[in-house]
Protein backbone atom coordinates (compact mmCIF):
# COMPACT_ATOMS: atom_id res chain seq x y z
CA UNK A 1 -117.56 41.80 29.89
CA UNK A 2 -116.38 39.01 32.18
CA UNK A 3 -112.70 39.45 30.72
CA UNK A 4 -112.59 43.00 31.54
CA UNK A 5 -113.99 41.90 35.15
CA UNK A 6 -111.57 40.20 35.71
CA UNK A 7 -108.71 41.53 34.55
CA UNK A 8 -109.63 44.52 36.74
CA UNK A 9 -110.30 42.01 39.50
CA UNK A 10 -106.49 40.77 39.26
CA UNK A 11 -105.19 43.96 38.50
CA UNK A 12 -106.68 45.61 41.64
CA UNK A 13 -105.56 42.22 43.76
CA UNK A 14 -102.10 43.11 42.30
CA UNK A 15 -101.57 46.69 43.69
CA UNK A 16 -103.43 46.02 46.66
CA UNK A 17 -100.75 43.07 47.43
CA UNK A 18 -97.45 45.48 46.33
CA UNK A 19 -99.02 48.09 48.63
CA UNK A 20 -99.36 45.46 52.06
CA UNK A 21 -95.56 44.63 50.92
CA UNK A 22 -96.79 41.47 49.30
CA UNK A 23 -94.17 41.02 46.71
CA UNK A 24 -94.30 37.73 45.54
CA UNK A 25 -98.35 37.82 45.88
CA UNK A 26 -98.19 40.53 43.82
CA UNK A 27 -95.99 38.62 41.20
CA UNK A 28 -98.02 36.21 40.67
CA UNK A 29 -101.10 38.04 40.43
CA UNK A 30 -99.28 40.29 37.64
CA UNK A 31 -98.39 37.14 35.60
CA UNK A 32 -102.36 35.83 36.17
CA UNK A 33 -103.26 39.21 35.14
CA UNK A 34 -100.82 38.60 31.76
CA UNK A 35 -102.43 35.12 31.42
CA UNK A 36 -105.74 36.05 31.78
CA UNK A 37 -105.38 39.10 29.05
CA UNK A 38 -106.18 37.38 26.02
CA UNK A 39 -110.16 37.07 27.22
CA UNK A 40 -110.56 40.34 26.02
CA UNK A 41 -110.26 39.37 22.78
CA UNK A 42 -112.79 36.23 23.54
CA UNK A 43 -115.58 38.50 23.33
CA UNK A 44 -115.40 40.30 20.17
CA UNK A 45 -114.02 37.30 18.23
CA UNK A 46 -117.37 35.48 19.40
CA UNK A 47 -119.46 38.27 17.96
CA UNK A 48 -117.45 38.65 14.32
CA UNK A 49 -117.83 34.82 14.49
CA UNK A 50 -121.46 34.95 14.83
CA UNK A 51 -122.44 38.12 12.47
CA UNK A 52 -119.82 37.44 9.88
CA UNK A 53 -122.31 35.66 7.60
CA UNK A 54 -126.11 35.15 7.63
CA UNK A 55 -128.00 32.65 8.74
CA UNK A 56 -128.00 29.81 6.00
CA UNK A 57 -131.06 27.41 5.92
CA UNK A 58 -130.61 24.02 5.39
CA UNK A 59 -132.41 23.54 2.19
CA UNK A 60 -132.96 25.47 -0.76
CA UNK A 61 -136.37 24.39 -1.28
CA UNK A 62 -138.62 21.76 -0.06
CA UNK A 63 -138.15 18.50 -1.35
CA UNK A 64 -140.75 16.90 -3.90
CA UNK A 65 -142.03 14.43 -1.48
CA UNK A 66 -142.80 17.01 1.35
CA UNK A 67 -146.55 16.27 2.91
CA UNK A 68 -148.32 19.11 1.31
CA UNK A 69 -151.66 20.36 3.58
């Protein structure tokens, strides 16, 4: 959600310079707004990461000289 943020944040910067006659303001914004693209991708990459496998435990059982109760 905080890619989409803000890449509308820059976007919006990025017209709102080209209207005031901003030009080179504007450029720039437009390549930040090209950088800054590729965090849409963060989030769902992040999730496929996480939910790709399940949850392994560390051992199989417990070992033979575990305290018993």
């Amino acid at each position: 959600m905080l890619g989409g943020a803000s890449i509308g944040l820059l976007a919006g910067l990025t017209v709102l310079a080209f209207a005031l006659g901003a030009r080179l303001a504007a450029a720039g914004l437009a390549l930040a707004t090209l950088a800054a693209t590729p965090l849409l991708g963060v989030g769902p990459v992040l999730d496929w990461w996480r939910h790709r496998r399940p949850h392994r435990h560390r051992h199989a059982s417990r070992p033979d000289d575990f305290p018993s109760d």
